[in-house]
Protein backbone atom coordinates (compact mmCIF):
# COMPACT_ATOMS: atom_id res chain seq x y z
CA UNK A 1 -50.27 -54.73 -18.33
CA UNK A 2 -50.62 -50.74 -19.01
CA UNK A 3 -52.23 -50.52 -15.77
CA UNK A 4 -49.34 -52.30 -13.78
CA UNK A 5 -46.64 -50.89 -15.42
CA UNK A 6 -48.30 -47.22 -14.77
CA UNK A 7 -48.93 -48.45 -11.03
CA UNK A 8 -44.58 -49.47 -10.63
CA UNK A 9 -43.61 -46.08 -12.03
CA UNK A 10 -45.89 -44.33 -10.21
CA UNK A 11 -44.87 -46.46 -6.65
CA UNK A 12 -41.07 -45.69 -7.97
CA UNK A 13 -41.73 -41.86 -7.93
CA UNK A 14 -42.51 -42.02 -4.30
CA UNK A 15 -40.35 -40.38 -1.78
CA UNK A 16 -40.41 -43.79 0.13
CA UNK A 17 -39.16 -45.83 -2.57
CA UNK A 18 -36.33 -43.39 -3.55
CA UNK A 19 -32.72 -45.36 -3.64
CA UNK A 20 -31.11 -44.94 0.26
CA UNK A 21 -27.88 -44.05 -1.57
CA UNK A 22 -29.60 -41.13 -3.66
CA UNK A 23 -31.20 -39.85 0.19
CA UNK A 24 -27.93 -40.26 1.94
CA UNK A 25 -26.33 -38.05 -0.83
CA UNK A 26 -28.48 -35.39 -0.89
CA UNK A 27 -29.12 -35.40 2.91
CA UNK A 28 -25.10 -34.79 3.18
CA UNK A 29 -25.49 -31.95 0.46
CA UNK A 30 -27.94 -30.47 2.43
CA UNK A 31 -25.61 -30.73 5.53
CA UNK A 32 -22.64 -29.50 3.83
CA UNK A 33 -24.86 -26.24 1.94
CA UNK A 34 -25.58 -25.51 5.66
CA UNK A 35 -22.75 -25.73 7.33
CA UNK A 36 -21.55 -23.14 4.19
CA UNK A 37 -24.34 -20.96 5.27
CA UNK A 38 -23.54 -21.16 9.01
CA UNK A 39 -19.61 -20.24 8.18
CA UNK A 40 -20.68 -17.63 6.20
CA UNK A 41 -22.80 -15.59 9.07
CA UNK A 42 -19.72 -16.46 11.84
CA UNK A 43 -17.32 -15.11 9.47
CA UNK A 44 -20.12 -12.02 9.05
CA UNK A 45 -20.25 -11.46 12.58
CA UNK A 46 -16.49 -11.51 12.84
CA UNK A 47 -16.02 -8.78 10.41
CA UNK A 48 -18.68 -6.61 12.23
CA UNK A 49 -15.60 -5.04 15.05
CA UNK A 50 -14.02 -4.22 12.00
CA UNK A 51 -16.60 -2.94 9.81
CA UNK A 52 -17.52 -0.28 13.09
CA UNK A 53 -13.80 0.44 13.36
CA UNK A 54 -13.74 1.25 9.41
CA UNK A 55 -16.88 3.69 9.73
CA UNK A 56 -15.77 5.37 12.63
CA UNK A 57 -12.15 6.45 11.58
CA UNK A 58 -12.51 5.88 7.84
CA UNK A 59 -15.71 6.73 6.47
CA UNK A 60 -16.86 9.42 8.49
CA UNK A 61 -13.47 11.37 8.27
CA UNK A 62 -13.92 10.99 5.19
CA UNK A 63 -16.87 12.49 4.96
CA UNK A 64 -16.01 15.14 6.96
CA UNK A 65 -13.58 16.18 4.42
CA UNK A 66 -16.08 15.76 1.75
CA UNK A 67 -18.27 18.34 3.37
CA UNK A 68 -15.96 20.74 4.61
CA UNK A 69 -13.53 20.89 1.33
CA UNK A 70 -17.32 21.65 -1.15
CA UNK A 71 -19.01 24.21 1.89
CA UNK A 72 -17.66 27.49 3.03
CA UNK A 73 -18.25 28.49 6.81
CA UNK A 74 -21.95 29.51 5.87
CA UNK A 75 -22.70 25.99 4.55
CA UNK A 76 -23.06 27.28 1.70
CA UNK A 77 -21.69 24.78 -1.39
CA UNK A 78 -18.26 26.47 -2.85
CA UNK A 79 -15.68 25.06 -4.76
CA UNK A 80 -13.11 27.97 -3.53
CA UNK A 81 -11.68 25.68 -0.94
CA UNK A 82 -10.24 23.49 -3.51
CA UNK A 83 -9.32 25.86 -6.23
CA UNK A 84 -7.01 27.36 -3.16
CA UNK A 85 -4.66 24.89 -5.21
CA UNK A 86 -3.91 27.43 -8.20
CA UNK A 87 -2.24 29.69 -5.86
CA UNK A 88 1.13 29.81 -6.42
CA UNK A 89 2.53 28.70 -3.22
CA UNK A 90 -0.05 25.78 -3.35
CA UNK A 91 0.97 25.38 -6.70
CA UNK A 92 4.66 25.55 -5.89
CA UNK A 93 4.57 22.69 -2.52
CA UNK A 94 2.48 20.47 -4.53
CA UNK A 95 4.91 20.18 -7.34
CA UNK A 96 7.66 19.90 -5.27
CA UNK A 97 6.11 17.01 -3.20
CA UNK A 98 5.03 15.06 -6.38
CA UNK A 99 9.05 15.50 -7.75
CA UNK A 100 10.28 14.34 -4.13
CA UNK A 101 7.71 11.26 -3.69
CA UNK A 102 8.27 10.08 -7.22
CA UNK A 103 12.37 10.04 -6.42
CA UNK A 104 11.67 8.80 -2.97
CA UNK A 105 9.54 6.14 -4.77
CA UNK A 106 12.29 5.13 -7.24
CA UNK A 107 15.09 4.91 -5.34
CA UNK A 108 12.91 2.52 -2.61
CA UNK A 109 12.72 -0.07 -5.94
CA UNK A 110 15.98 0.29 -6.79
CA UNK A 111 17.05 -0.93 -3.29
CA UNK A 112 14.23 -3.00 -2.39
CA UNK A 113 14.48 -5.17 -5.52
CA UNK A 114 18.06 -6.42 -5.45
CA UNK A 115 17.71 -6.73 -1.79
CA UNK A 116 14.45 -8.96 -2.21
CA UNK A 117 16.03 -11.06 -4.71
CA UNK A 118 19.44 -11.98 -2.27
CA UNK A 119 16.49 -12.95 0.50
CA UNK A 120 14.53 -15.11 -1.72
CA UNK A 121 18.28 -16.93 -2.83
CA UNK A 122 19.61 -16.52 1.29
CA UNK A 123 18.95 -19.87 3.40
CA UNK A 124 15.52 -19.84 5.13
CA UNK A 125 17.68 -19.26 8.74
CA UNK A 126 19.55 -16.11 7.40
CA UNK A 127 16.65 -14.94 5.57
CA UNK A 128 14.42 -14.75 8.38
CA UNK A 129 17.22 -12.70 10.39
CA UNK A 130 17.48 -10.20 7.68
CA UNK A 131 14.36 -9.36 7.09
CA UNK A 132 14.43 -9.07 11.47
CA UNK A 133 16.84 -6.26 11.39
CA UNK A 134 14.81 -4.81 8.07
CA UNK A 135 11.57 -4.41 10.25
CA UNK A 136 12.92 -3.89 13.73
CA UNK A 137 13.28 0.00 13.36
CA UNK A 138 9.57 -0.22 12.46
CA UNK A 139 9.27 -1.20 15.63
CA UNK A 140 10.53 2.41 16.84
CA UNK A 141 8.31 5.38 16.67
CA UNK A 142 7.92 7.39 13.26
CA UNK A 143 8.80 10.80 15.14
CA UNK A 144 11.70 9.17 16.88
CA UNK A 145 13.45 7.97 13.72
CA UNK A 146 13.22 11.33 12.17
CA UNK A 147 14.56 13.06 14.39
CA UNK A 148 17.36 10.41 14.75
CA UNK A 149 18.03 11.42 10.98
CA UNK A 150 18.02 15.05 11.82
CA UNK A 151 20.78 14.39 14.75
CA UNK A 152 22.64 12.39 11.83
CA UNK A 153 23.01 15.43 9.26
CA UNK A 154 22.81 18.41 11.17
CA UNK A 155 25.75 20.62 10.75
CA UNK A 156 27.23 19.71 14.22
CA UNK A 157 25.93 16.09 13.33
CA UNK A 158 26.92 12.90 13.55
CA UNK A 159 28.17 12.38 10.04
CA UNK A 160 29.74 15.72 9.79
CA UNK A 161 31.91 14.91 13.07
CA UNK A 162 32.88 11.95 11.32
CA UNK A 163 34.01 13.69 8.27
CA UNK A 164 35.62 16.27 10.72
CA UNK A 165 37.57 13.43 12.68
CA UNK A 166 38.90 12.30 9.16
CA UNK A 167 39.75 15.75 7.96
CA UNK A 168 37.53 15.59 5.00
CA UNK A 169 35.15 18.55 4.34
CA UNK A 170 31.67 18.41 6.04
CA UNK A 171 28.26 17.96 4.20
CA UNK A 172 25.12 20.63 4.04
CA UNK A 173 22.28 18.30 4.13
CA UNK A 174 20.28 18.71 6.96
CA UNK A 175 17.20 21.61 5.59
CA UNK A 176 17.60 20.40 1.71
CA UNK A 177 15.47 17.81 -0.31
CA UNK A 178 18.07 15.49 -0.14
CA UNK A 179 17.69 15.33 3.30
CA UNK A 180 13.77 15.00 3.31
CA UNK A 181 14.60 12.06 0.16
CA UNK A 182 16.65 10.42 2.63
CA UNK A 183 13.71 10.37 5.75
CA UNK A 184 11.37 8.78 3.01
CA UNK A 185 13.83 6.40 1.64
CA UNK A 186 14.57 5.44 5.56
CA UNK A 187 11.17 5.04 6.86
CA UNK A 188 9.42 3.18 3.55
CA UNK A 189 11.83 1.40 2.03
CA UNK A 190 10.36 -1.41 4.20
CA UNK A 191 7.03 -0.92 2.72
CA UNK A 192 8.39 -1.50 -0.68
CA UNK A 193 10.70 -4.74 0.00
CA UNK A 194 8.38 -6.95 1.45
CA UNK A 195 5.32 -6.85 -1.31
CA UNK A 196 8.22 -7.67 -3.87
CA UNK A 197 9.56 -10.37 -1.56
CA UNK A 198 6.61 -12.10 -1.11
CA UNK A 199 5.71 -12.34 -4.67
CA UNK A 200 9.38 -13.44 -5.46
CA UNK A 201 9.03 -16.51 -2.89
CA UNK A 202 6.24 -17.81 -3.98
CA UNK A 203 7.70 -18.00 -7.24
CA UNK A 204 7.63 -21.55 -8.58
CA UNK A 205 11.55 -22.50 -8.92
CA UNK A 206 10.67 -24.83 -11.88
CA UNK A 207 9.35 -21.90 -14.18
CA UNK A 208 12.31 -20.72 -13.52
CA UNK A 209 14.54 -24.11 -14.45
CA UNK A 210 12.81 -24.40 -17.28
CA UNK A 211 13.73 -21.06 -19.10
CA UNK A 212 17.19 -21.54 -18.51
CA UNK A 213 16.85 -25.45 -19.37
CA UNK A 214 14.94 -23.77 -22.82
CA UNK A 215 18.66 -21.82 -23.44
CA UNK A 216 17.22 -18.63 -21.78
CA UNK A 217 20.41 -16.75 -20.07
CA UNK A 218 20.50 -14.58 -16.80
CA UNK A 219 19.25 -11.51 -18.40
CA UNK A 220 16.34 -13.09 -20.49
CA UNK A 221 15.05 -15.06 -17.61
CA UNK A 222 14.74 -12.11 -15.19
CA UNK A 223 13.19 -10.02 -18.34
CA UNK A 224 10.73 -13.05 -19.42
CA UNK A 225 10.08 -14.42 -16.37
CA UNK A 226 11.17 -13.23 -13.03
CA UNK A 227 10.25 -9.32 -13.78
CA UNK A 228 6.82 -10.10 -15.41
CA UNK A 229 5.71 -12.53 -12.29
CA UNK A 230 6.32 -9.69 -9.66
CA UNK A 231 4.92 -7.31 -11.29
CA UNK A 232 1.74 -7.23 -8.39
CA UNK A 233 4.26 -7.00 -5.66
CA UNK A 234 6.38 -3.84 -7.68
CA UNK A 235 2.90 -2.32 -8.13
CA UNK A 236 1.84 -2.91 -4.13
CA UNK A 237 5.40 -1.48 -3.08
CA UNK A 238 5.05 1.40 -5.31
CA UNK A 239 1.56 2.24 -3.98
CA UNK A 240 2.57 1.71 -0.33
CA UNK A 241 5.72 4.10 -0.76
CA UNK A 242 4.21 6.50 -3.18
CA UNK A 243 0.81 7.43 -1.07
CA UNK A 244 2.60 8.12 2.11
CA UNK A 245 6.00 10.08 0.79
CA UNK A 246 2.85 12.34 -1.02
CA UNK A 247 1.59 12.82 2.11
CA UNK A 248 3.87 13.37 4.35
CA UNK A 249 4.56 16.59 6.82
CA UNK A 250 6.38 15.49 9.53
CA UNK A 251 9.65 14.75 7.90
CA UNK A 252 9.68 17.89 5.65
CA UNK A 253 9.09 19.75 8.62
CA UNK A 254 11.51 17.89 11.00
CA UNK A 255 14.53 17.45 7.91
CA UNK A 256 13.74 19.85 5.37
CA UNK A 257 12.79 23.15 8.19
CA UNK A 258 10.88 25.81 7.45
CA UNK A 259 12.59 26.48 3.94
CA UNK A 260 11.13 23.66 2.29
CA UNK A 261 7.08 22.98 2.42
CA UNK A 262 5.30 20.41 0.69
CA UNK A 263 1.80 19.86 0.65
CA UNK A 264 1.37 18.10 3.42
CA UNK A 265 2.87 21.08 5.27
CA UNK A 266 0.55 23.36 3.82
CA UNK A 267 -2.78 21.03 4.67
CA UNK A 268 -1.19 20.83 8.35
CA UNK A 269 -0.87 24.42 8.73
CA UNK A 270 -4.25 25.33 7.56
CA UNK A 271 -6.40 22.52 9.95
CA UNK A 272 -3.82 23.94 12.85
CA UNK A 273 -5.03 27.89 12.05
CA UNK A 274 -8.53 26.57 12.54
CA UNK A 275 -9.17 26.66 8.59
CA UNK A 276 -10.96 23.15 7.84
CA UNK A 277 -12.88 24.17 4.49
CA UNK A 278 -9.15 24.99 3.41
CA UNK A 279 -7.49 22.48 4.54
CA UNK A 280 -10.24 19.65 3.58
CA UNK A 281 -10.42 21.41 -0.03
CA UNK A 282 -6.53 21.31 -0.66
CA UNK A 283 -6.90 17.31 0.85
CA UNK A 284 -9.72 17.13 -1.86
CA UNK A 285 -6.98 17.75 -4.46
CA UNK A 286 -4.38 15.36 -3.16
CA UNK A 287 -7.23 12.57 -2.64
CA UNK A 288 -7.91 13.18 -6.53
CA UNK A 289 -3.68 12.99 -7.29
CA UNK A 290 -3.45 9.62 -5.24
CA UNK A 291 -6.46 7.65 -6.97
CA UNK A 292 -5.30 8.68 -10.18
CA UNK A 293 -2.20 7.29 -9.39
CA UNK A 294 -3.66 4.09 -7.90
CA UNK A 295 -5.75 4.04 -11.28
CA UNK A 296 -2.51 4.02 -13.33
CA UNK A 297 -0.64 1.54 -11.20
CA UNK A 298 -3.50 -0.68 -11.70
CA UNK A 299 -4.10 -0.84 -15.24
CA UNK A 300 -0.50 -2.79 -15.14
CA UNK A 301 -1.38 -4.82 -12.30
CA UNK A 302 -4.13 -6.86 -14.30
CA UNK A 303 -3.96 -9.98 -11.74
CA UNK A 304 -4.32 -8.28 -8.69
CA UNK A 305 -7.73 -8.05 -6.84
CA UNK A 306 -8.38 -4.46 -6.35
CA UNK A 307 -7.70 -3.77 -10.04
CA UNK A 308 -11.73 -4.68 -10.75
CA UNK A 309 -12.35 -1.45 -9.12
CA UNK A 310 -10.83 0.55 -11.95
């Protein structure tokens, strides 16, 4: 009897006399693991264009600016190029540019947030049309709109002919910071209303019924719920308006003249007079100010995926 049973459970361990259900199963498993595999290396050899694209006008740049900002024009290693910052005038544009980028900044979620609150409420119809005439000066070139601005508040403007067709006293605001606030708040406020909107629509409307079903009013809703649920889009906006207002040139130079420089200005001036290891050094610096400020944005931005970075 031992030697019959140990001859059945030795015949049942046999790959022929495995169940046809338990084959079929893992035979689809198999199937499905390489299919997994397959859409794995076509998605891999998708990314590639992109991948060369990201080397050749990210990375290497980069780099660049790496070398030049720590070498002088022996090759010798220096860390002059980025001390260049303490001078005063350095000193001076760079403070200047942080105060106007972190106004710029505010002001763009002061507007943007309202505004992306009445789109996620509009109909679907007169939502998409606003948020049409939002991006369709994006669709204008950067230069252009500036200097559209500058035509605006000039002296002999637009908006001071206005004021002088109603007799009312005409505005200096063309070569101020107000004016240069106004470019940033005109050309990113965009950037800033559609990371909030998106987070606001996908909002789930019965979190929302709830609180006010629980006896929560206007105010406490928005504080409890609404506010605390977009905080990732508030944090994108801020990062996409913050970055570029810091680095901007071209609208301090167009709007603000040669009376007000920023940093950007003084980086542009320095790679046009041929001066790279100045130039990439003073970059160096404002490459350190912009991850530090990504670094802060994300330590309140727990949820989103390029806070594991930090």
């Amino acid at each position: 009897m031992n030697i019959l049973f140990n001859a059945n459970k030795n015949n049942t361990n046999r790959p022929g006399n495995v169940p046809a259900a338990y084959r079929k199963h893992k035979s689809t498993k198999e199937h499905d693991h390489g299919l997994k595999i397959g859409k794995s290396n076509h998605m891999k050899l998708l990314s590639f264009p992109y991948i060369l694209w990201m080397a050749g006008f990210i990375i290497i740049p980069l780099l660049m600016i790496l070398y030049y900002g720590v070498h002088d024009k022996y090759n010798q290693i220096t860390f002059e190029n980025i001390a260049f910052i303490t001078d005063p005038i350095n000193q001076k544009s760079l403070l200047l540019a942080l105060e106007l980028s972190v106004v710029s900044t505010v002001i763009c979620l002061l507007l943007a947030y309202p505004l992306a609150m009445i789109l996620r409420k509009s109909h679907k119809n007169s939502n998409s049309f606003i948020i049409l005439i939002m991006i369709l000066p994006m669709w204008m070139n950067f230069l252009l709109r500036t200097i559209a601005w500058q035509n605006i508040l000039e002296k002999t403007g637009i908006l001071n002919s206005i004021l002088t067709f109603l007799h009312l006293p005409t505005m200096n605001i063309i070569n101020t910071p107000t004016a240069i606030i106004l470019g940033m708040v005109y050309n990113f406020l965009p950037f800033m209303i559609l990371p909030i909107y998106n987070v606001l629509a996908k909002l789930d409307q019965d979190v929302i019924n709830a609180a006010r079903d629980l006896g929560a009013n206007s105010f406490q809703t928005f504080g409890k719920i609404i506010l605390p649920l977009s905080i990732p889009g508030v944090i994108s906006g801020i990062t996409m308006v913050f970055v570029p207002a810091l680095t901007t040139f071209v609208i301090s130079t167009i709007l603000g003249g040669s009376k007000i420089v920023l940093i950007g200005n003084v980086i542009e001036q320095q790679f046009r007079l041929g001066n790279w290891h100045t130039g990439s050094g003073l970059s160096l610096v404002l490459m350190i100010f912009i991850l530090l400020s990504m670094a802060i944005l994300s330590k309140y931005d727990k949820e989103s995926e390029g806070s594991k970075i930090w």
